[in-house]
C-alpha atoms as a PDB file:
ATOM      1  CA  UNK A   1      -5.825 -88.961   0.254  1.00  0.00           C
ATOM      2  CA  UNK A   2      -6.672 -88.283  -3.389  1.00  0.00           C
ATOM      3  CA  UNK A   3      -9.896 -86.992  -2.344  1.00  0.00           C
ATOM      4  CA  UNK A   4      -8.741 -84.569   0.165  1.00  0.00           C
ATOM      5  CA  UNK A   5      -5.768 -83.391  -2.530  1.00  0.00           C
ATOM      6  CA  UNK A   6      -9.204 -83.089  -4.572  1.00  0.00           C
ATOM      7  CA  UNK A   7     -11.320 -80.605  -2.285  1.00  0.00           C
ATOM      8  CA  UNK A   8      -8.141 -78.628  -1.450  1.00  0.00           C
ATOM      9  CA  UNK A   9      -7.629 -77.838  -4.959  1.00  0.00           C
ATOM     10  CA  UNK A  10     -10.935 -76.989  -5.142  1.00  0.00           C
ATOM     11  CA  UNK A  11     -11.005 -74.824  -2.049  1.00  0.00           C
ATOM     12  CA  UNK A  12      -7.681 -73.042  -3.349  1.00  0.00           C
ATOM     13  CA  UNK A  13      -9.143 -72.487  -7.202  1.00  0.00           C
ATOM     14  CA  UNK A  14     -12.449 -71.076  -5.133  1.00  0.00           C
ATOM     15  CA  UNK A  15     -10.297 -68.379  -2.889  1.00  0.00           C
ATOM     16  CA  UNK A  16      -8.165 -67.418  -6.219  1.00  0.00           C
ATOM     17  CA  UNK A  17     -11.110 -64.998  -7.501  1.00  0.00           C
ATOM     18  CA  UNK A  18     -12.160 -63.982  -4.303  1.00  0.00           C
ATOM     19  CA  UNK A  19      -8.659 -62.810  -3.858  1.00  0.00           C
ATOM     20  CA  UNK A  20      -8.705 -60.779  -7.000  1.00  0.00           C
ATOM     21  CA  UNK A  21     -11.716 -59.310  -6.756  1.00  0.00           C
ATOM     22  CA  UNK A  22     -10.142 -57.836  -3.632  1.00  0.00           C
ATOM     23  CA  UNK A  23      -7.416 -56.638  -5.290  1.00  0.00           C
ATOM     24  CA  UNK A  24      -9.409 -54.946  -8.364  1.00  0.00           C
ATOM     25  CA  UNK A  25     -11.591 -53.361  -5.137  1.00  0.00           C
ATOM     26  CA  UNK A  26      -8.513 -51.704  -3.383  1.00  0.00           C
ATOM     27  CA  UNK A  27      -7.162 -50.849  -6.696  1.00  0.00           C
ATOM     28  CA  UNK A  28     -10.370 -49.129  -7.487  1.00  0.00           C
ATOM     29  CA  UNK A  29     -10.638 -47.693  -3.808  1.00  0.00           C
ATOM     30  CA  UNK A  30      -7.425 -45.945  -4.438  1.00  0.00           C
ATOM     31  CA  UNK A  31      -8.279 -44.952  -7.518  1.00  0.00           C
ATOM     32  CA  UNK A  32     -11.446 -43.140  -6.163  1.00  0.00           C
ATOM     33  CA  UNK A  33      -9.168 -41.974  -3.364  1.00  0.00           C
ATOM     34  CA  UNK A  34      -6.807 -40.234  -6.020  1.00  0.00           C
ATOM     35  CA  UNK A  35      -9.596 -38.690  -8.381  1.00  0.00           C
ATOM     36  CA  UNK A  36     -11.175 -37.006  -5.170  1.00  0.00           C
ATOM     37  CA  UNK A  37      -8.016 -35.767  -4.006  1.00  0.00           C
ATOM     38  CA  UNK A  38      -7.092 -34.241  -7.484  1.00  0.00           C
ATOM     39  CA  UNK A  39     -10.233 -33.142  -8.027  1.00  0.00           C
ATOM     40  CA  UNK A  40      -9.789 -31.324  -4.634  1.00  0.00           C
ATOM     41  CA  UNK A  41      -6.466 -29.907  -5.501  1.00  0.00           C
ATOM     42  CA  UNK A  42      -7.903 -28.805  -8.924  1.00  0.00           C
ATOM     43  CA  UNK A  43     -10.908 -27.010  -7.665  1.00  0.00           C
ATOM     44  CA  UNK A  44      -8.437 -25.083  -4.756  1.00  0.00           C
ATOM     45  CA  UNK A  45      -6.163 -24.358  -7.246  1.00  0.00           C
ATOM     46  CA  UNK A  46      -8.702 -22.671  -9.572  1.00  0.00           C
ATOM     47  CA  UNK A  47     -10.592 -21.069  -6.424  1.00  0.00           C
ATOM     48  CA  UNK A  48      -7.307 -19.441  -5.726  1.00  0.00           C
ATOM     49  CA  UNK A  49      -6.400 -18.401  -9.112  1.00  0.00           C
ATOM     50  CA  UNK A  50      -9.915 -16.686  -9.052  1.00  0.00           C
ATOM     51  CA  UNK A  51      -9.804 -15.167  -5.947  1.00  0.00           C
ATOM     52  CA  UNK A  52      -6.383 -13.145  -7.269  1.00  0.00           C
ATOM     53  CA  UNK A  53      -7.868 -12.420 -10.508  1.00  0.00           C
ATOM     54  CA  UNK A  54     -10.857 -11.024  -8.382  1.00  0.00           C
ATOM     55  CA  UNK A  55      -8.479  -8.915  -6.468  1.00  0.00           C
ATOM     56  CA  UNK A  56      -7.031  -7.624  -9.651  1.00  0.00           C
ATOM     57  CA  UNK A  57     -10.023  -6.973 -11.037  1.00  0.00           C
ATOM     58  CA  UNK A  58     -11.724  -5.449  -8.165  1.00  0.00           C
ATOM     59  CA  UNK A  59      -8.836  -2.932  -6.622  1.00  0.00           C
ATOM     60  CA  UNK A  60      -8.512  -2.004 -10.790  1.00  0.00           C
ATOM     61  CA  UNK A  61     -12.068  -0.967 -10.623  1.00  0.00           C
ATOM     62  CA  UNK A  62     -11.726   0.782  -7.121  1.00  0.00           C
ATOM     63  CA  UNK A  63      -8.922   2.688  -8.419  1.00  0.00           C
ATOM     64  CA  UNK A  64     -10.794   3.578 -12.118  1.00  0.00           C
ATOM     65  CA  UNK A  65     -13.633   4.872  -9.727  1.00  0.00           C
ATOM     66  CA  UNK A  66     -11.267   7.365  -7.838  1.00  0.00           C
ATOM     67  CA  UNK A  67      -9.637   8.393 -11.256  1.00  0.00           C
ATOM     68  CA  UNK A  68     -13.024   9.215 -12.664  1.00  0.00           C
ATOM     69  CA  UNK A  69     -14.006  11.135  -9.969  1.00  0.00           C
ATOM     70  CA  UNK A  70     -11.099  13.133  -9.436  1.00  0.00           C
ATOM     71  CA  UNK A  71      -9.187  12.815 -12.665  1.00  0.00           C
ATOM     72  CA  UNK A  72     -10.649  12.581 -15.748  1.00  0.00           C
ATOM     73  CA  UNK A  73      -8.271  13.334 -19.420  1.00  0.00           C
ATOM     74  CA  UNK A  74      -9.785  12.275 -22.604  1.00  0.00           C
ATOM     75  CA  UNK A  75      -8.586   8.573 -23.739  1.00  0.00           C
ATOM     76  CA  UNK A  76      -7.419  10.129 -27.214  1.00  0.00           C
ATOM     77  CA  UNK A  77      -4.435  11.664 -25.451  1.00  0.00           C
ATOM     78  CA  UNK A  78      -1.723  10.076 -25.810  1.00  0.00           C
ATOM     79  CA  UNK A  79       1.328  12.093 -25.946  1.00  0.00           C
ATOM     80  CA  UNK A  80       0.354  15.658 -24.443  1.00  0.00           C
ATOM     81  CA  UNK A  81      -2.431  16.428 -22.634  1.00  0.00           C
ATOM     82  CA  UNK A  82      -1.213  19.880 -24.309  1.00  0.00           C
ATOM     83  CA  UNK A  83      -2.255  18.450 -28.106  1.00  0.00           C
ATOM     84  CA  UNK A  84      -6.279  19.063 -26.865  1.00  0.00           C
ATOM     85  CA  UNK A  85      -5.277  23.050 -26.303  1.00  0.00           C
ATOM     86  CA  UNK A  86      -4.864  22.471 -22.257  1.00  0.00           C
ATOM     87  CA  UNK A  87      -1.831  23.869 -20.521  1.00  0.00           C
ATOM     88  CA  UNK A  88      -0.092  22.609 -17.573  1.00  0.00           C
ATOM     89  CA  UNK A  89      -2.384  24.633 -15.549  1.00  0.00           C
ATOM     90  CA  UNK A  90      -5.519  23.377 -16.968  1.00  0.00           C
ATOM     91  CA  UNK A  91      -4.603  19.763 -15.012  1.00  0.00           C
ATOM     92  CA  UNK A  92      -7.136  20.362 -12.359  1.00  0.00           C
ATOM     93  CA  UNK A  93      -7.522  17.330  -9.435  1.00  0.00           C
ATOM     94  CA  UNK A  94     -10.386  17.283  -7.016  1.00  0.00           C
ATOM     95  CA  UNK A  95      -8.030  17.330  -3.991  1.00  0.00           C
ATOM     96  CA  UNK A  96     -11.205  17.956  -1.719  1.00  0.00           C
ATOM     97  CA  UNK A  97     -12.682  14.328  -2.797  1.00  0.00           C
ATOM     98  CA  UNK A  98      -9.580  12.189  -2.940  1.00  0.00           C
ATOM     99  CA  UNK A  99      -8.630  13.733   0.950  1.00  0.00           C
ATOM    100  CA  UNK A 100     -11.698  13.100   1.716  1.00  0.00           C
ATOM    101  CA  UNK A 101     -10.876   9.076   1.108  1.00  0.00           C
ATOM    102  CA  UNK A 102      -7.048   9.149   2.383  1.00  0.00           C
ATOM    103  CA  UNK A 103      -5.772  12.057   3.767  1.00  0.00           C
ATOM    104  CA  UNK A 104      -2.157  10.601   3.038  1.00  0.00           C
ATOM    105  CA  UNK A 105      -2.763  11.661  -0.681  1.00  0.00           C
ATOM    106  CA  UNK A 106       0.185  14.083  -1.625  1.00  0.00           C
ATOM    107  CA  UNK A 107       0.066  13.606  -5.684  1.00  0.00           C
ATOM    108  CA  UNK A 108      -1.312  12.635  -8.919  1.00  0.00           C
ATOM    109  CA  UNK A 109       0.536  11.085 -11.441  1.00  0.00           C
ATOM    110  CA  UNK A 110      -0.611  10.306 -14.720  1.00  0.00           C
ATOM    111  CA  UNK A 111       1.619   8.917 -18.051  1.00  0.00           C
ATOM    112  CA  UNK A 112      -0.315   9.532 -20.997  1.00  0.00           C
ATOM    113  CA  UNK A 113      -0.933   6.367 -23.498  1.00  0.00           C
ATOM    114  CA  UNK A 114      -0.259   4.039 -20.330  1.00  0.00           C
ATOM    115  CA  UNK A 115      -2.299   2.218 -17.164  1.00  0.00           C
ATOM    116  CA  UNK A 116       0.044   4.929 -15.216  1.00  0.00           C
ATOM    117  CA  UNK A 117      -2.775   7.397 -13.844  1.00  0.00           C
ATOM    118  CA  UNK A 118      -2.772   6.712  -9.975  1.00  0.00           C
ATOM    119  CA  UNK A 119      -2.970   9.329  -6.528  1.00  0.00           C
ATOM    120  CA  UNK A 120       0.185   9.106  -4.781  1.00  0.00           C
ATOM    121  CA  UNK A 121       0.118   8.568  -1.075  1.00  0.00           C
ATOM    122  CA  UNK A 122       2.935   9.247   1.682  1.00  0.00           C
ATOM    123  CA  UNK A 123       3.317   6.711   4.678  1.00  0.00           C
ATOM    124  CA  UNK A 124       4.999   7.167   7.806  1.00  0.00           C
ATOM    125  CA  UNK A 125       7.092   4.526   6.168  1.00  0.00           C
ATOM    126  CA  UNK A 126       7.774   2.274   3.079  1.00  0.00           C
ATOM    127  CA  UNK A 127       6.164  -0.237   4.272  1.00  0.00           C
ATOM    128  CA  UNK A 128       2.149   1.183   5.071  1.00  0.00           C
ATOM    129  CA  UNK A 129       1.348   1.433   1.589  1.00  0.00           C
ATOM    130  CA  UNK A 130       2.807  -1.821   0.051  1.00  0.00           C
ATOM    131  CA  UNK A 131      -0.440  -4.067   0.381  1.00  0.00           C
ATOM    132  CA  UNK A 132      -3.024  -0.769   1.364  1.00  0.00           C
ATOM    133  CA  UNK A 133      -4.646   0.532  -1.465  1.00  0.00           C
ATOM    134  CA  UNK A 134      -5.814   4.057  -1.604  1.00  0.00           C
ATOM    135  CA  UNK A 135      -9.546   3.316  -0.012  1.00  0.00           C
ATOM    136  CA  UNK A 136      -7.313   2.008   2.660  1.00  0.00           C
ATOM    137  CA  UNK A 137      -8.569  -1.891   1.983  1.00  0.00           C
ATOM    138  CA  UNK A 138      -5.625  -4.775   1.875  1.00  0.00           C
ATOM    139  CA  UNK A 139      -5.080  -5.199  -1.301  1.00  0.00           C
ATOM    140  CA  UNK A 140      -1.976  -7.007  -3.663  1.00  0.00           C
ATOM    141  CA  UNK A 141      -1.877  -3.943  -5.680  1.00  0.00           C
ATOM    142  CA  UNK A 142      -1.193  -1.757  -2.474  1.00  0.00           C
ATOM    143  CA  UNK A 143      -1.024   2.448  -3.332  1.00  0.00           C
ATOM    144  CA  UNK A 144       1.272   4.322  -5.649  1.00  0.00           C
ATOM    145  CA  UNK A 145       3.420   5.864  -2.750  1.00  0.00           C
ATOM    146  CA  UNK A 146       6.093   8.865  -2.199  1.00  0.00           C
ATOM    147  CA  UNK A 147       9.189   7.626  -0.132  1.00  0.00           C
ATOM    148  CA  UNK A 148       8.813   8.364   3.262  1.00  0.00           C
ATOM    149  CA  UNK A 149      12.249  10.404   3.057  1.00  0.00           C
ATOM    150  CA  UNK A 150      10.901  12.590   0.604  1.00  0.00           C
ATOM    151  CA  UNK A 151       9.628  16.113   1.100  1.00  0.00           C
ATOM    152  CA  UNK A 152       5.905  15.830   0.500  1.00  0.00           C
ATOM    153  CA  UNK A 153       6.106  19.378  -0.954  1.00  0.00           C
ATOM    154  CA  UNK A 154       8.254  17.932  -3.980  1.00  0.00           C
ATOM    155  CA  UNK A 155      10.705  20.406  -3.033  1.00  0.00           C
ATOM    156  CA  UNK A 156      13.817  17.678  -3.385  1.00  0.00           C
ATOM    157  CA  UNK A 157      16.151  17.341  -6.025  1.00  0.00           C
ATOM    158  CA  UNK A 158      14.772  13.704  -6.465  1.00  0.00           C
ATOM    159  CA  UNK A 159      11.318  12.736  -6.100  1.00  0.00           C
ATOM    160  CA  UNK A 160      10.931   8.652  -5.869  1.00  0.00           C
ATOM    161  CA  UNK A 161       7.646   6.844  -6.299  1.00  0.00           C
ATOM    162  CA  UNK A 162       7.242   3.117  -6.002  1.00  0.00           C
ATOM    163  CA  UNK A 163       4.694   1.244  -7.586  1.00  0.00           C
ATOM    164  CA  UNK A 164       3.849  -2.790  -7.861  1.00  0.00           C
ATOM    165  CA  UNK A 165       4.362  -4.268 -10.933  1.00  0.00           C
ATOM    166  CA  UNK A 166       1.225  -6.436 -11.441  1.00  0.00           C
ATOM    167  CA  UNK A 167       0.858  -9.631 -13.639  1.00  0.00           C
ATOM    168  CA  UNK A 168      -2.578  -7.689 -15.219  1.00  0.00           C
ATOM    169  CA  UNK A 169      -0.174  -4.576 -16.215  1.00  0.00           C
ATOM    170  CA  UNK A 170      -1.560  -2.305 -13.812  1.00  0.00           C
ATOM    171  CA  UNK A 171       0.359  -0.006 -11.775  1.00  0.00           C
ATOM    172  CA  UNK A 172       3.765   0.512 -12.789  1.00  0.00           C
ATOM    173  CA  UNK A 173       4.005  -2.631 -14.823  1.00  0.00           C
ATOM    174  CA  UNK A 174       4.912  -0.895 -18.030  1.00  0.00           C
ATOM    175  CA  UNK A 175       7.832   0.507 -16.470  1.00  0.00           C
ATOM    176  CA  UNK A 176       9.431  -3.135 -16.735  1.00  0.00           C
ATOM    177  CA  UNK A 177       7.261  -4.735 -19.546  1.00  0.00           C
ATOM    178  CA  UNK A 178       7.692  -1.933 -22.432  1.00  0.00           C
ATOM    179  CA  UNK A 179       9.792   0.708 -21.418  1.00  0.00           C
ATOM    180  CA  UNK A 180      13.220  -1.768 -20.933  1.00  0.00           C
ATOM    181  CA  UNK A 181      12.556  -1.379 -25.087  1.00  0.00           C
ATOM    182  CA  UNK A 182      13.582   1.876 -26.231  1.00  0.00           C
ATOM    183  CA  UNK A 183      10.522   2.061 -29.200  1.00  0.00           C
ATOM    184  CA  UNK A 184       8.126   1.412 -26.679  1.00  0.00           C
ATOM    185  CA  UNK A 185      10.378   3.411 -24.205  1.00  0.00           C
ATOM    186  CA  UNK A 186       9.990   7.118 -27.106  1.00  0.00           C
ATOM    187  CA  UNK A 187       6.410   6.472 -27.086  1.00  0.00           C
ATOM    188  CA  UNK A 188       5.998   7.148 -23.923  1.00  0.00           C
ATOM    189  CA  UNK A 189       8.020   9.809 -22.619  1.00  0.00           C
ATOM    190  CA  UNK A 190       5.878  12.637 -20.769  1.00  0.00           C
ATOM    191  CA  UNK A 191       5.175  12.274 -17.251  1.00  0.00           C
ATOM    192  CA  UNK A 192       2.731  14.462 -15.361  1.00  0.00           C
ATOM    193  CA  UNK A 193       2.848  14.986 -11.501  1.00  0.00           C
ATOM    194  CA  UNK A 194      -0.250  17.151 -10.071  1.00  0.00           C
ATOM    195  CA  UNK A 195       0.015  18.412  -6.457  1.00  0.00           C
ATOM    196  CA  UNK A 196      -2.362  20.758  -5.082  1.00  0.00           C
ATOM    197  CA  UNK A 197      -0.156  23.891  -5.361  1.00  0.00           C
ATOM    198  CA  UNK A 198       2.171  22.890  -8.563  1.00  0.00           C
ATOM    199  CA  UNK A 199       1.882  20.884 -11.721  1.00  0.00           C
ATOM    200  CA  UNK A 200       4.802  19.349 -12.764  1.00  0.00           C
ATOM    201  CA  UNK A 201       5.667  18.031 -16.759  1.00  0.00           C
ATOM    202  CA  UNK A 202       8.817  15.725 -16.827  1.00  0.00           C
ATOM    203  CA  UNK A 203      10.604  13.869 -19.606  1.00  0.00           C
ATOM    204  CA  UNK A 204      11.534  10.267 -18.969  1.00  0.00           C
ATOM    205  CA  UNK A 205      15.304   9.831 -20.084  1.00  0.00           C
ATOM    206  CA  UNK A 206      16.718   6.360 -18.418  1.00  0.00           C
ATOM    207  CA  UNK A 207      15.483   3.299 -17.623  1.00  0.00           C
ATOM    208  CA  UNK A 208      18.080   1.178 -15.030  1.00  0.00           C
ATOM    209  CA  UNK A 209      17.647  -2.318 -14.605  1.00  0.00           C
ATOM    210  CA  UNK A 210      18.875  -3.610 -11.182  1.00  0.00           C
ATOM    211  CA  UNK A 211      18.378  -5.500  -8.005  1.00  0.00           C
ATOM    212  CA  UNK A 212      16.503  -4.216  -4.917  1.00  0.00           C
ATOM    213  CA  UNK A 213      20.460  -4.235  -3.218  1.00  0.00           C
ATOM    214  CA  UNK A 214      21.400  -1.837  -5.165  1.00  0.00           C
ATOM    215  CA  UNK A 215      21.217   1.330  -3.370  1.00  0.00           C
ATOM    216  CA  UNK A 216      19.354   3.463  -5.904  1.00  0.00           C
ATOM    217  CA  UNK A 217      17.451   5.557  -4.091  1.00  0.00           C
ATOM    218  CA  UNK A 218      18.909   8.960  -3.475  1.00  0.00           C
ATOM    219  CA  UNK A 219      16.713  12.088  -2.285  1.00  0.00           C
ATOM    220  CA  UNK A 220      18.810  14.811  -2.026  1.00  0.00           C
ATOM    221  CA  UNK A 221      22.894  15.896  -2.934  1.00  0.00           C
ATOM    222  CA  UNK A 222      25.195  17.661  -0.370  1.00  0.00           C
ATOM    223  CA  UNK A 223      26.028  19.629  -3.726  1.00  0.00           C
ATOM    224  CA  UNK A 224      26.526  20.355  -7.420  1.00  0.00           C
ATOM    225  CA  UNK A 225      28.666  17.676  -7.853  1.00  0.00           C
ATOM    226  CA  UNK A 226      27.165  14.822  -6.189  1.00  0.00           C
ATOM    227  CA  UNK A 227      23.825  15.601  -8.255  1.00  0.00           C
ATOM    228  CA  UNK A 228      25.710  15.249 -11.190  1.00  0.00           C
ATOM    229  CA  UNK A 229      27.377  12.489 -10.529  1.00  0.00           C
ATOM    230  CA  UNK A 230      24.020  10.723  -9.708  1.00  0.00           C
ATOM    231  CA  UNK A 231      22.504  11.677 -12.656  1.00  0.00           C
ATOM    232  CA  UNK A 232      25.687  10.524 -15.144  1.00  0.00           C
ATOM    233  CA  UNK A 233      25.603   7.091 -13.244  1.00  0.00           C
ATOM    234  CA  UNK A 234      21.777   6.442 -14.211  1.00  0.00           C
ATOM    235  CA  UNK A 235      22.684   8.009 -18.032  1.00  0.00           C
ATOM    236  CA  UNK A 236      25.878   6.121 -18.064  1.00  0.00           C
ATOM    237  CA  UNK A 237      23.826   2.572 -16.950  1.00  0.00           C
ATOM    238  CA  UNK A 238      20.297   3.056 -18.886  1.00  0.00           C
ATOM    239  CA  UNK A 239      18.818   0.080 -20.678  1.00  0.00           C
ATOM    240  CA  UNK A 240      17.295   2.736 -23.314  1.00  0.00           C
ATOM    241  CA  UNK A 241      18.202   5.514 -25.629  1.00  0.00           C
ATOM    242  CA  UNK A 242      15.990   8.717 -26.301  1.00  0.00           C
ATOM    243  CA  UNK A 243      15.330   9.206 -29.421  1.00  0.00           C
ATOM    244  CA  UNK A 244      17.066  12.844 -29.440  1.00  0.00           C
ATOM    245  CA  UNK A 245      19.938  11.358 -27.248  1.00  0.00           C
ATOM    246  CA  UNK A 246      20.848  11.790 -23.604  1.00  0.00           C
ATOM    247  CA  UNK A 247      20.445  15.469 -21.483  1.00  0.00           C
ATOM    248  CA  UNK A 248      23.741  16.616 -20.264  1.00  0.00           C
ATOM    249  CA  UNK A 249      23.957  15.947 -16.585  1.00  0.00           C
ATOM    250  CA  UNK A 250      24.536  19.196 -15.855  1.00  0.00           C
ATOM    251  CA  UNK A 251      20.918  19.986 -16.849  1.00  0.00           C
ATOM    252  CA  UNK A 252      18.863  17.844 -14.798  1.00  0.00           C
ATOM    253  CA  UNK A 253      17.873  19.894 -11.756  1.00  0.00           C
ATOM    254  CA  UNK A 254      15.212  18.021 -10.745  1.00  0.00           C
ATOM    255  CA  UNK A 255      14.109  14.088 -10.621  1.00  0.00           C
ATOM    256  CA  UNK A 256      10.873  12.279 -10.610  1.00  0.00           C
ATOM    257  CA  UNK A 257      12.140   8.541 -10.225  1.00  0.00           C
ATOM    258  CA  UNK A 258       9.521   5.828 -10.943  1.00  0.00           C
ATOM    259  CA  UNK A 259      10.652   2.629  -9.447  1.00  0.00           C
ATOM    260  CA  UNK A 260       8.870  -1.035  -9.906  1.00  0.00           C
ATOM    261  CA  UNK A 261       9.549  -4.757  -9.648  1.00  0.00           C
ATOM    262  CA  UNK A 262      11.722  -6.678 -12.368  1.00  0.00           C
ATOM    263  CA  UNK A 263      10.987 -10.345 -12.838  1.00  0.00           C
ATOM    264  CA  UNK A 264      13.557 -10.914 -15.270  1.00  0.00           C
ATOM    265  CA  UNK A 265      15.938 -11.074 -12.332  1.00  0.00           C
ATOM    266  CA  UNK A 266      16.049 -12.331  -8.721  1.00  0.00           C
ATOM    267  CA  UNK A 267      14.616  -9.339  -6.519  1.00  0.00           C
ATOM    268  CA  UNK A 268      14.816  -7.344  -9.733  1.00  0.00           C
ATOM    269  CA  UNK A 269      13.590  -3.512 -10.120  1.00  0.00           C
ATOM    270  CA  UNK A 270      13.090  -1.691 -12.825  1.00  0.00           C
ATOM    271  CA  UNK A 271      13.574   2.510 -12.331  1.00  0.00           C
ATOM    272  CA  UNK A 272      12.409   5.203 -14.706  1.00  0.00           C
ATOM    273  CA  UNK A 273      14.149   8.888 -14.208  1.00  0.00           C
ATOM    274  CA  UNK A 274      12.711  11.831 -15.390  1.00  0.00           C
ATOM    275  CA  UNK A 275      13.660  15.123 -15.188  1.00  0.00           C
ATOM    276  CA  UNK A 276      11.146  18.142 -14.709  1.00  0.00           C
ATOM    277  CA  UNK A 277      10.645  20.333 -17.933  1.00  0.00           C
ATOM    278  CA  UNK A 278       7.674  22.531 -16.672  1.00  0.00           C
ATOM    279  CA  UNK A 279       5.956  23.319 -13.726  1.00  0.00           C
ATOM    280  CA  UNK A 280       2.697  25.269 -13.690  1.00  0.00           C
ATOM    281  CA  UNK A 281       0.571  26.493 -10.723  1.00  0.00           C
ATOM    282  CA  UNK A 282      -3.141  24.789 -11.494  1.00  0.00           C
ATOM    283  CA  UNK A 283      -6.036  27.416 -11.887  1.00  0.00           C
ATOM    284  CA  UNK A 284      -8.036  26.273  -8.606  1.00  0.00           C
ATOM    285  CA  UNK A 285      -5.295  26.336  -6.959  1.00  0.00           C
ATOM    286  CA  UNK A 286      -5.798  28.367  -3.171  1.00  0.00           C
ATOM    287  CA  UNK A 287      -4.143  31.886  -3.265  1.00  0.00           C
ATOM    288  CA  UNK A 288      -0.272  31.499  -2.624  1.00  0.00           C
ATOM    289  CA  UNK A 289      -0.269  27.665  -4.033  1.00  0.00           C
ATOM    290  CA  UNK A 290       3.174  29.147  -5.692  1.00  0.00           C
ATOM    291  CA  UNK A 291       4.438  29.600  -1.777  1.00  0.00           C
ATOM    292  CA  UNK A 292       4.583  26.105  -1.055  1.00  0.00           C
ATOM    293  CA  UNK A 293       3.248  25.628   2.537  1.00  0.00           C
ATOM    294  CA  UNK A 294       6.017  24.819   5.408  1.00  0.00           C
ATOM    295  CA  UNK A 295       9.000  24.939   2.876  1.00  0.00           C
ATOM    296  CA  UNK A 296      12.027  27.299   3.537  1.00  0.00           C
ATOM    297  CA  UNK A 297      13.163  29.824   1.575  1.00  0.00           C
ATOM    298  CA  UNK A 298      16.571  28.160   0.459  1.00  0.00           C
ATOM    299  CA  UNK A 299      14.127  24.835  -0.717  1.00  0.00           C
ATOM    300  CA  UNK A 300      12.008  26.909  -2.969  1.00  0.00           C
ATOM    301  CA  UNK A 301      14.926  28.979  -4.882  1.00  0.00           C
ATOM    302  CA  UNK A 302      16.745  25.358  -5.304  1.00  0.00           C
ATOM    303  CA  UNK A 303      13.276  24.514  -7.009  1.00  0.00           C
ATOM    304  CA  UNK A 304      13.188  27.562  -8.913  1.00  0.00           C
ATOM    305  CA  UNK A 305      16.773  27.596 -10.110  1.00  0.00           C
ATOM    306  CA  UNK A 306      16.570  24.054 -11.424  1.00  0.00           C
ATOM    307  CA  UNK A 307      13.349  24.765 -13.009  1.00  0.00           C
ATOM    308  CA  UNK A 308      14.241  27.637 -15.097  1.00  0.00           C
ATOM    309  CA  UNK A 309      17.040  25.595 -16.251  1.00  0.00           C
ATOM    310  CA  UNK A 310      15.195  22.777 -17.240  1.00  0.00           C
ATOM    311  CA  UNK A 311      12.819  24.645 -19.069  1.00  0.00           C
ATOM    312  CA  UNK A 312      16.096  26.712 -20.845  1.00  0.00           C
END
């Protein structure tokens, strides 16, 4: 009896490390199972963090390439393109190239001393241009575009253009990054908006912080009134202050609105106003560019009417 107690104990002391060593092998099985699986997780997490910064980088450099070839104003500008001794009318845009890669293209618009300097496209809806860039590739910066209510003559009382605001501070970024402070906001005041047949200057004034529920968005007023009302609202609810103070409402005529994401705020947007100040026709312009093609007669003296009195 005291010999079989004897081997049992030594049968049970002999299974004791067998059993642990088992144990230390799942432990380091798991172990190994975990490491692999991070070290998945890691490498997909920076493969995907590369392949956005690669789309960043490469629709930026698709969209430098179209600005240098149709585009091109000296970096040192960075108020007035007018400081250099060109006029409105010296803005010249090869309208033949960029049609040539998107025959949507209605516009250039270009904010000097900012990453604003884009062609602006129309789509048969707000929704074409949101992830299509200009060489008409998918891409997460999409297109600068014109809403698809708007006149693509620029003949309304308010002109809106939408542009993403991107992490890298491309686009219309700045809109919601700087100009929501009103020293960044007087830097940058002058906006320039090139068509084929008219150069527009404008004069940022408001900056309106908001959610994409608000109904912002207005193209055009059934009359004096309801413009002015319009305007007072986004003077009356601006996160900024020009410098020289706020126009009278009475003497905005015409609107280029500038509208971007917020992500201060759930489905935020930040939206720039600006009213027109000058309008020029370019010199290679066609013949008649001052006619503008398939607008009627009561569109183009609501144009002129509000122009002269911006510019009074």
């Amino acid at each position: 009896m005291a010999s079989h107690s004897k081997e049992g104990q030594q049968a049970e002391s002999a299974y004791v490390p067998v059993q642990e060593a088992n144990k230390k092998k799942r432990g380091r099985s798991i172990w190994r199972v975990i490491f692999w699986i991070s070290l998945i997780a890691f490498l997909g997490a920076m493969a995907a963090l590369g392949y956005i910064a690669w789309g960043y980088f490469s629709s930026d450099q698709g969209y430098k390439q179209v600005a240098s070839s149709a585009f091109v104003v000296s970096d040192s500008t960075e108020e007035d393109v007018t400081e250099e001794g060109l006029t409105l009318a010296d803005l010249e845009v090869d309208w033949d190239y960029l049609k040539s890669v998107n025959s949507d293209v209605v516009a250039w618009v270009y904010m000097p001393g900012t990453r604003i300097n884009y062609p602006v496209v129309q789509g048969k809806d707000n929704e074409e241009y949101l992830w299509t860039d200009f060489n008409l590739q998918s891409s997460r910066n999409g297109s600068v575009f014109l809403d698809s209510a708007n006149n693509a003559a620029f003949t309304d009382m308010n002109n809106v253009l939408y542009g993403h605001h991107m992490n890298d501070g491309s686009m219309f970024a700045c809109i919601s990054n700087d100009f929501v402070n009103s020293e960044e906001f007087n830097k940058h005041r002058t906006l320039y908006v090139l068509t084929p047949h008219l150069n527009y200057k404008c004069t940022s004034f408001s900056v309106v912080v908001t959610d994409g529920w608000d109904l912002l968005v207005q193209t055009s007023f059934k009359d004096e009134e309801d413009r002015m009302s319009y305007v007072q609202d986004k003077i009356d609810r601006s996160a900024v202050q020009p410098s020289e103070g706020m126009p009278k409402a009475a003497d905005v005529k015409q609107l280029f609105t500038l509208s971007t994401c917020d992500y201060t705020r759930d489905n935020g947007r930040a939206v720039l106003f600006s009213q027109v100040v000058d309008t020029a026709v370019p010199k290679s312009a066609p013949a008649g560019s001052s006619e503008h093609v398939e607008v009627s007669s009561e569109d183009l003296e609501a144009l002129e009417q509000g122009v002269s009195a911006a510019e009074e």
